[in-house]
PDB file of N, CA and C in Angstrom:
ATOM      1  N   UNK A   1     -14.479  11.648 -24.719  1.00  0.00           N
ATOM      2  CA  UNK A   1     -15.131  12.235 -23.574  1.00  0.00           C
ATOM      3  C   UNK A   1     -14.112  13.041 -22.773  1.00  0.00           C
ATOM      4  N   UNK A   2     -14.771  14.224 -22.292  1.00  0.00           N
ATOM      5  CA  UNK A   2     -13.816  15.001 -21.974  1.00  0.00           C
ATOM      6  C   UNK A   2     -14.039  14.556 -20.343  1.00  0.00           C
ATOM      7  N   UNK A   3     -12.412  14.467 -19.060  1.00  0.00           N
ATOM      8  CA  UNK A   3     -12.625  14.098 -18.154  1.00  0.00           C
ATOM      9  C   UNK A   3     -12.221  15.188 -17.075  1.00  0.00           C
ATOM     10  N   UNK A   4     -12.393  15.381 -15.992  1.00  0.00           N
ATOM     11  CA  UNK A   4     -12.218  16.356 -14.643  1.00  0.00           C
ATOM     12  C   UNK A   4     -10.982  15.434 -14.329  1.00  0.00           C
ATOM     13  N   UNK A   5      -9.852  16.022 -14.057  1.00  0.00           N
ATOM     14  CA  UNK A   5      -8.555  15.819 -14.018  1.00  0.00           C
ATOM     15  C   UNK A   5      -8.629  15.317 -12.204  1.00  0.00           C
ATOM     16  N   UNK A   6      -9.581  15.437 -11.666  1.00  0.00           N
ATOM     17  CA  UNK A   6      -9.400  14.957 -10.007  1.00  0.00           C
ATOM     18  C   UNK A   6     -10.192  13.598  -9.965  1.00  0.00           C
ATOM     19  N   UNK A   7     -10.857  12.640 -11.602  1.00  0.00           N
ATOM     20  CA  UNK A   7     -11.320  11.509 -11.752  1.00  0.00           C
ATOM     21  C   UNK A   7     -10.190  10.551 -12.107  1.00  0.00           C
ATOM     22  N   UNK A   8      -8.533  11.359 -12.965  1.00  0.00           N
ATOM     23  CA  UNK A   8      -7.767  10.554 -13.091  1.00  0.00           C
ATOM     24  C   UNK A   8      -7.471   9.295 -12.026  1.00  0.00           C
ATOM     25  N   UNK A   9      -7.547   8.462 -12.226  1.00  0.00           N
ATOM     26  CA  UNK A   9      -7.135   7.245 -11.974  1.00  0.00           C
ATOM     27  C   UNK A   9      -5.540   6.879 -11.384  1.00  0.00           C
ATOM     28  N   UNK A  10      -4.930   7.947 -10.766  1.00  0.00           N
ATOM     29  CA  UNK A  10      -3.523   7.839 -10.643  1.00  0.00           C
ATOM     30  C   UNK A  10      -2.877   6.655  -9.233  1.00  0.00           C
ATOM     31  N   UNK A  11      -1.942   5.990  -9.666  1.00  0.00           N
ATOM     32  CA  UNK A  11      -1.810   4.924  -8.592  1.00  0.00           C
ATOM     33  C   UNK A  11      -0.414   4.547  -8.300  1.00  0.00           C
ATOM     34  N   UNK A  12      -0.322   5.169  -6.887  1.00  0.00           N
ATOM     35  CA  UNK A  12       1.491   5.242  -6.429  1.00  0.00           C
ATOM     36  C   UNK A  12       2.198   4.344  -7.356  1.00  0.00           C
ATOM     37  N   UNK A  13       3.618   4.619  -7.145  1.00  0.00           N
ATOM     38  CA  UNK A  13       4.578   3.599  -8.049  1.00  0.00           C
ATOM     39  C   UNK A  13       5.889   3.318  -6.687  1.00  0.00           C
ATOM     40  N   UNK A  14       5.980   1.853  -6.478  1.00  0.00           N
ATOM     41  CA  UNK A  14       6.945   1.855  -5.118  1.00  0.00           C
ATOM     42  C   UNK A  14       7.913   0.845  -6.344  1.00  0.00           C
ATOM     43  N   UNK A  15       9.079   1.578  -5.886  1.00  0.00           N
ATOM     44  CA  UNK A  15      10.548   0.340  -6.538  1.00  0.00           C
ATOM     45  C   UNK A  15      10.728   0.264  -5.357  1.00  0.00           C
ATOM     46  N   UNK A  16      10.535  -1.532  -5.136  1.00  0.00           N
ATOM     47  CA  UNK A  16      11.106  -2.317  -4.025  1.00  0.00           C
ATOM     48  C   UNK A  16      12.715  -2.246  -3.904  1.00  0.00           C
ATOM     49  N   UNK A  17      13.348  -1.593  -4.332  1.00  0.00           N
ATOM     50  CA  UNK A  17      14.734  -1.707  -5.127  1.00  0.00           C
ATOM     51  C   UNK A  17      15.585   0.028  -4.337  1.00  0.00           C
ATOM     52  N   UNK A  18      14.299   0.621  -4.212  1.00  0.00           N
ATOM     53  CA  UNK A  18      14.361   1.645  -3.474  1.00  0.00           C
ATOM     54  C   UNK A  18      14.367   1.984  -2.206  1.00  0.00           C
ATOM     55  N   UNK A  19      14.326   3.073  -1.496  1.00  0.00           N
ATOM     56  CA  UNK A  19      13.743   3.552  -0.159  1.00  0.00           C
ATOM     57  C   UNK A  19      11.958   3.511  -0.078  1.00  0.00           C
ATOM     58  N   UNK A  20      11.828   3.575  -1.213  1.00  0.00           N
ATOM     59  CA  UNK A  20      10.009   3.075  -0.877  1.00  0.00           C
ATOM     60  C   UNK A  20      10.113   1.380  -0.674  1.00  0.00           C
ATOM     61  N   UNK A  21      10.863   0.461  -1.224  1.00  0.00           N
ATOM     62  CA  UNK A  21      10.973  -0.916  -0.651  1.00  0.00           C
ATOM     63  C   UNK A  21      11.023  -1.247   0.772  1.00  0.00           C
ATOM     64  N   UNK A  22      11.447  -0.083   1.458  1.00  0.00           N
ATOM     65  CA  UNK A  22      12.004   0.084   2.804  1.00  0.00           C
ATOM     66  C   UNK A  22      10.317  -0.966   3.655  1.00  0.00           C
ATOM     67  N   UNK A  23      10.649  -2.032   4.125  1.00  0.00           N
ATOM     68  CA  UNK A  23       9.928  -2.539   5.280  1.00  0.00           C
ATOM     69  C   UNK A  23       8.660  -1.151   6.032  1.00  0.00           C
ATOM     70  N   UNK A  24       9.157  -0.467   6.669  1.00  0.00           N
ATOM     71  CA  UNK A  24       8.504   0.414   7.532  1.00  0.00           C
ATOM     72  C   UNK A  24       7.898   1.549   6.511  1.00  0.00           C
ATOM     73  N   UNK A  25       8.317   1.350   5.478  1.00  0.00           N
ATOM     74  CA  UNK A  25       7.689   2.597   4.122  1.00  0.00           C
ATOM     75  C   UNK A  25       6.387   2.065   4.240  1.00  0.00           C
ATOM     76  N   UNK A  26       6.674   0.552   3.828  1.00  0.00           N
ATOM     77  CA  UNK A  26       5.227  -0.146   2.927  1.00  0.00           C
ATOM     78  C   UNK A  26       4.470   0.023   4.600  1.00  0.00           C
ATOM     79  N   UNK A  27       4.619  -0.103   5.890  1.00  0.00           N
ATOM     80  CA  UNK A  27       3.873  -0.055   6.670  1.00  0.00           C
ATOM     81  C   UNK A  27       3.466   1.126   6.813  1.00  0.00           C
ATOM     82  N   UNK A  28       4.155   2.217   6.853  1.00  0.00           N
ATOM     83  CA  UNK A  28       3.363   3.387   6.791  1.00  0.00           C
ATOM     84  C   UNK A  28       2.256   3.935   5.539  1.00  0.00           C
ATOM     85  N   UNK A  29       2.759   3.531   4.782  1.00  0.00           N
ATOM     86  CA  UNK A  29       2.006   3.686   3.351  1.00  0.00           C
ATOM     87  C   UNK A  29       0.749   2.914   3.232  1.00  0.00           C
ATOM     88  N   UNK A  30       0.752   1.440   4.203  1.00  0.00           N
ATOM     89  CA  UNK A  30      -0.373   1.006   4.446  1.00  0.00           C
ATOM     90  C   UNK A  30      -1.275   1.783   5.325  1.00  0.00           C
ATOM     91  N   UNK A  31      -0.941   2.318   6.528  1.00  0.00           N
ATOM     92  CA  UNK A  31      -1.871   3.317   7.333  1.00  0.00           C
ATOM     93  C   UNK A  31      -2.158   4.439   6.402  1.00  0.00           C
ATOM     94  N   UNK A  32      -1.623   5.114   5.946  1.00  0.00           N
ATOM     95  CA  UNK A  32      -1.884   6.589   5.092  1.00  0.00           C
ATOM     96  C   UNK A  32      -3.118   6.015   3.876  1.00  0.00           C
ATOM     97  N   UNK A  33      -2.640   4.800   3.189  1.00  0.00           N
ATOM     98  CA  UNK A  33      -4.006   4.458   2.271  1.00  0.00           C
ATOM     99  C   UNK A  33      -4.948   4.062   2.548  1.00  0.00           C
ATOM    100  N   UNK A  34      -4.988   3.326   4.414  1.00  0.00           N
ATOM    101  CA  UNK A  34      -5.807   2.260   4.790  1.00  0.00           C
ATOM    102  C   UNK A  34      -6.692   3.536   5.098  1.00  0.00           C
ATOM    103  N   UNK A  35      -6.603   4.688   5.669  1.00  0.00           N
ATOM    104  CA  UNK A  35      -6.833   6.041   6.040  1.00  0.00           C
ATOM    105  C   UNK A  35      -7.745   7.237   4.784  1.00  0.00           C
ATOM    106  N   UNK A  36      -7.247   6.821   3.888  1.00  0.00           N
ATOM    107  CA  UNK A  36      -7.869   7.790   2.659  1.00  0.00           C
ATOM    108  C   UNK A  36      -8.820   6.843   2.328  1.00  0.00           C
ATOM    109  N   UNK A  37      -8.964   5.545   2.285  1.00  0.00           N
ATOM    110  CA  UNK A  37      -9.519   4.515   2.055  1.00  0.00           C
ATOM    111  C   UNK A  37     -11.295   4.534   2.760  1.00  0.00           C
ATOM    112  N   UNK A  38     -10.884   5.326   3.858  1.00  0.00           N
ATOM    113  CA  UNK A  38     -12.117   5.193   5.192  1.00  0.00           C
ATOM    114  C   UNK A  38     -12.101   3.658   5.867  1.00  0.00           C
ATOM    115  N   UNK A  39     -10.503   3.225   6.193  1.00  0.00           N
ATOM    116  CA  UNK A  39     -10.663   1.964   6.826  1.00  0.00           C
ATOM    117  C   UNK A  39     -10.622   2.325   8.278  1.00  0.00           C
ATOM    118  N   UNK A  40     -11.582   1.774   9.286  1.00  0.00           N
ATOM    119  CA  UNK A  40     -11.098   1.904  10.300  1.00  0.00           C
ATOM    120  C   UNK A  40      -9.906   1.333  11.480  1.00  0.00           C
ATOM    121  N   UNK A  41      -9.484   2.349  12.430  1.00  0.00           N
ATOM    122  CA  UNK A  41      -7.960   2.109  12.633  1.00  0.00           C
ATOM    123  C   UNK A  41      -7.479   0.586  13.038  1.00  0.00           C
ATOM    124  N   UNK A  42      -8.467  -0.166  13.856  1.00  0.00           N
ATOM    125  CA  UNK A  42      -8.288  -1.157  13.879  1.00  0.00           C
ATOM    126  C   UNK A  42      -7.940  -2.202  12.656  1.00  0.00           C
ATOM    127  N   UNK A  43      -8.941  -2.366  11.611  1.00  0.00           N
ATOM    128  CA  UNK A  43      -8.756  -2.472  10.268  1.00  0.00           C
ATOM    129  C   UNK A  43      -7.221  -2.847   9.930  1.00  0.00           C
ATOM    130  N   UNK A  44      -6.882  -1.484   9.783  1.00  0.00           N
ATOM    131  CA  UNK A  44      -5.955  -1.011   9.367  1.00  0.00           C
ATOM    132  C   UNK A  44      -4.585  -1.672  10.120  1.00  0.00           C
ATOM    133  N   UNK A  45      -4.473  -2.070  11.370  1.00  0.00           N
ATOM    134  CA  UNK A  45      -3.739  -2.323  12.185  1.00  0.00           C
ATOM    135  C   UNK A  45      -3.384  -3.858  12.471  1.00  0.00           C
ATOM    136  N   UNK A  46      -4.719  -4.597  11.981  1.00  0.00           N
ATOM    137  CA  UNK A  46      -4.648  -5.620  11.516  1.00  0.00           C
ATOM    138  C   UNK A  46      -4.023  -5.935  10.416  1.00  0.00           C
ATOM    139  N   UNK A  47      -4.134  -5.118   9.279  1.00  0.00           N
ATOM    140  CA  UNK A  47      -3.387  -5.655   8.019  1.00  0.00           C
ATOM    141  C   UNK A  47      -2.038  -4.832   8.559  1.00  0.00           C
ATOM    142  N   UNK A  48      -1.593  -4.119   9.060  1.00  0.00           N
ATOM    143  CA  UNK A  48       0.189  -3.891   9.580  1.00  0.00           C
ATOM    144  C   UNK A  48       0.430  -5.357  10.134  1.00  0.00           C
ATOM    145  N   UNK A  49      -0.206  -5.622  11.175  1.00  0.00           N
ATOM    146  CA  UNK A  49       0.602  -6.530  12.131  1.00  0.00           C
ATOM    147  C   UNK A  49       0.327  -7.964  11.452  1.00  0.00           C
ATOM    148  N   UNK A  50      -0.581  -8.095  10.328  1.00  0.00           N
ATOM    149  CA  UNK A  50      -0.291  -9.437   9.639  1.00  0.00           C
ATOM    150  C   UNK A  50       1.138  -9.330   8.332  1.00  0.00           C
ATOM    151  N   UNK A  51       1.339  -8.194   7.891  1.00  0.00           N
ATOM    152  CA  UNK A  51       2.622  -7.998   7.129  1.00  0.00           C
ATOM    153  C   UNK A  51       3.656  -7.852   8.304  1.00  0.00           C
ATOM    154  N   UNK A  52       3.394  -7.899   8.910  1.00  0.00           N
ATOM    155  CA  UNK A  52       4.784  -8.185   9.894  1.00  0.00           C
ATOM    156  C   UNK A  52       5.095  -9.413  10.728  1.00  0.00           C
ATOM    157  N   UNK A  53       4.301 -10.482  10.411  1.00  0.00           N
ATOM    158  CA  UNK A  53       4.089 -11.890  10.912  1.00  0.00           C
ATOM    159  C   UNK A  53       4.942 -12.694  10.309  1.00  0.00           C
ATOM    160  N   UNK A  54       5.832 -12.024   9.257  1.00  0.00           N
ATOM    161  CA  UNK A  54       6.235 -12.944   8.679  1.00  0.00           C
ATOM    162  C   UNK A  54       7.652 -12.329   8.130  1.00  0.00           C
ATOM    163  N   UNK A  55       8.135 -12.911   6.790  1.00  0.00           N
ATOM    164  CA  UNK A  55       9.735 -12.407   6.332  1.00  0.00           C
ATOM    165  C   UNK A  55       8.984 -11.037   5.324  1.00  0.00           C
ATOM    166  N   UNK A  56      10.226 -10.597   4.409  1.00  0.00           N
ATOM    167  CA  UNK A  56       9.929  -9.007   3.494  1.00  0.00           C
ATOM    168  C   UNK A  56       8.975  -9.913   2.501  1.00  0.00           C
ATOM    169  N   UNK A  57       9.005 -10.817   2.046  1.00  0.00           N
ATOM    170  CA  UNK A  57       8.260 -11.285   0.793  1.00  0.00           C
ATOM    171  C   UNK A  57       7.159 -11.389   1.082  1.00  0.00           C
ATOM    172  N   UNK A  58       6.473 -12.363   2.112  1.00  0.00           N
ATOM    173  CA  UNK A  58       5.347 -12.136   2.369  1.00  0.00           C
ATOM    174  C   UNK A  58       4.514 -10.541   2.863  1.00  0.00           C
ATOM    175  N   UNK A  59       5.439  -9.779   3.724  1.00  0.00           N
ATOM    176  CA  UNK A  59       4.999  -8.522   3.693  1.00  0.00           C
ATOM    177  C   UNK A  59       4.139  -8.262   2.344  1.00  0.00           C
ATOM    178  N   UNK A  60       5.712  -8.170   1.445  1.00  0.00           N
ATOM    179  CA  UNK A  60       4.681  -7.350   0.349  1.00  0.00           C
ATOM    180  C   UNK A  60       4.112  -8.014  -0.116  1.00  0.00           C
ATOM    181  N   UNK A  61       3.842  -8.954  -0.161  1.00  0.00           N
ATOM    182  CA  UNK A  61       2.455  -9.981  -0.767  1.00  0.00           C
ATOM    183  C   UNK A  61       1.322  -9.563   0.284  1.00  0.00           C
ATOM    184  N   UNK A  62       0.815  -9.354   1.053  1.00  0.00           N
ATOM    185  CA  UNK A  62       0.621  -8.787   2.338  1.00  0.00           C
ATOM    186  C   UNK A  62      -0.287  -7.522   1.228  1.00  0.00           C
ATOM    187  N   UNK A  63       0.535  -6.360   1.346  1.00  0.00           N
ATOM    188  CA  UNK A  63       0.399  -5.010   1.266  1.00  0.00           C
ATOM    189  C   UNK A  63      -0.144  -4.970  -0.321  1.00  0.00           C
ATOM    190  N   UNK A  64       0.133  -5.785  -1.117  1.00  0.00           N
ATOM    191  CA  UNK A  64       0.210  -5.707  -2.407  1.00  0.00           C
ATOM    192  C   UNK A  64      -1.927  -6.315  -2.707  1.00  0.00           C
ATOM    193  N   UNK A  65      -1.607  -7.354  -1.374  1.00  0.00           N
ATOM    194  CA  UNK A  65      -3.267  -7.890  -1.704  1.00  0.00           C
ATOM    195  C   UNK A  65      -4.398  -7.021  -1.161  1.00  0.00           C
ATOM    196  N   UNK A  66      -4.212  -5.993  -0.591  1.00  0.00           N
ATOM    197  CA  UNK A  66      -4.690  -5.376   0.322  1.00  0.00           C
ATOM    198  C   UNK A  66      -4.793  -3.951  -0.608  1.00  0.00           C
ATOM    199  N   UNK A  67      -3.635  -3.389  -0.957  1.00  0.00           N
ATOM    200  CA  UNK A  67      -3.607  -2.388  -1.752  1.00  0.00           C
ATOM    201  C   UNK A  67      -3.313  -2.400  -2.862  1.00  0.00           C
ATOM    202  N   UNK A  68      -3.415  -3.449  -3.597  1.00  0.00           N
ATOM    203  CA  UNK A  68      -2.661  -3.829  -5.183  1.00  0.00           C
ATOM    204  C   UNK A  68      -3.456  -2.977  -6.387  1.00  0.00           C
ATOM    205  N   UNK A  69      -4.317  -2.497  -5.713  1.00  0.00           N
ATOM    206  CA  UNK A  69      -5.558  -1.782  -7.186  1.00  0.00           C
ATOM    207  C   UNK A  69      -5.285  -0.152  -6.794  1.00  0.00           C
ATOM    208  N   UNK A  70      -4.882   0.427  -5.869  1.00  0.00           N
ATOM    209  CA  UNK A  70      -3.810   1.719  -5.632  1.00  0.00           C
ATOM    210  C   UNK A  70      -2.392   2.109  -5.872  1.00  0.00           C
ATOM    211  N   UNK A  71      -1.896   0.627  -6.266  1.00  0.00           N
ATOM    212  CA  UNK A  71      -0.376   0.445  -6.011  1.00  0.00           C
ATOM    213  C   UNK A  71       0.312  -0.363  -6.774  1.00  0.00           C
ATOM    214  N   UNK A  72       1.156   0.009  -7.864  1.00  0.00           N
ATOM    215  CA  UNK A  72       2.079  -0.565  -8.806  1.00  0.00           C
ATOM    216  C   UNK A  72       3.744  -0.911  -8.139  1.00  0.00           C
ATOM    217  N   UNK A  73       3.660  -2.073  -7.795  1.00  0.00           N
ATOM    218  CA  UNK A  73       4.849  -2.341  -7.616  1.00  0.00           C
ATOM    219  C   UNK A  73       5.399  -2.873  -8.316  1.00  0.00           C
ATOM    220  N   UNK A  74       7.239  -2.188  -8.104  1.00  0.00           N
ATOM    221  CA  UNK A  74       8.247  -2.857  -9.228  1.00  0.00           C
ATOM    222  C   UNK A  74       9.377  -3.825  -8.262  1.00  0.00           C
ATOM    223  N   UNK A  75       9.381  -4.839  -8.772  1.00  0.00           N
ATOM    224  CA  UNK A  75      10.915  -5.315  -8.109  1.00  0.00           C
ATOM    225  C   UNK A  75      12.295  -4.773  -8.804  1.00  0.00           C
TER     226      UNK A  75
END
């Protein structure tokens, strides 16, 4: 089957290992998807300030449950 190239299925790639690992990345990256998503801002502000309730691991456990089907993370 032939497919329309704007149906690809494409889904960020963050190396925690990187500057996308960066704490304040994954929070911004949560507003920008929570945003394309059609979440509203509150929404959205809720899942920031619960990844920040806690240490980096839970963050990205956090960000990963929330956005894990947009988002391939590597350690």
């Amino acid at each position: 089957m032939i497919k329309d190239r704007r149906e690809m299925n494409r889904k960020i790639v963050i190396d925690l290992q990187g500057p996308q690992g960066n704490a304040f990345y994954l929070l911004g990256l949560a507003g920008d998807i929570g945003k394309k998503l059609g979440l509203k801002r509150r929404e959205i502000k809720n899942i920031q300030d619960n990844m920040m309730l806690s240490d980096y691991t839970m963050l990205v456990e956090i960000f990963d449950k929330h956005f894990g089907d947009y988002v391939d993370i590597y350690k």
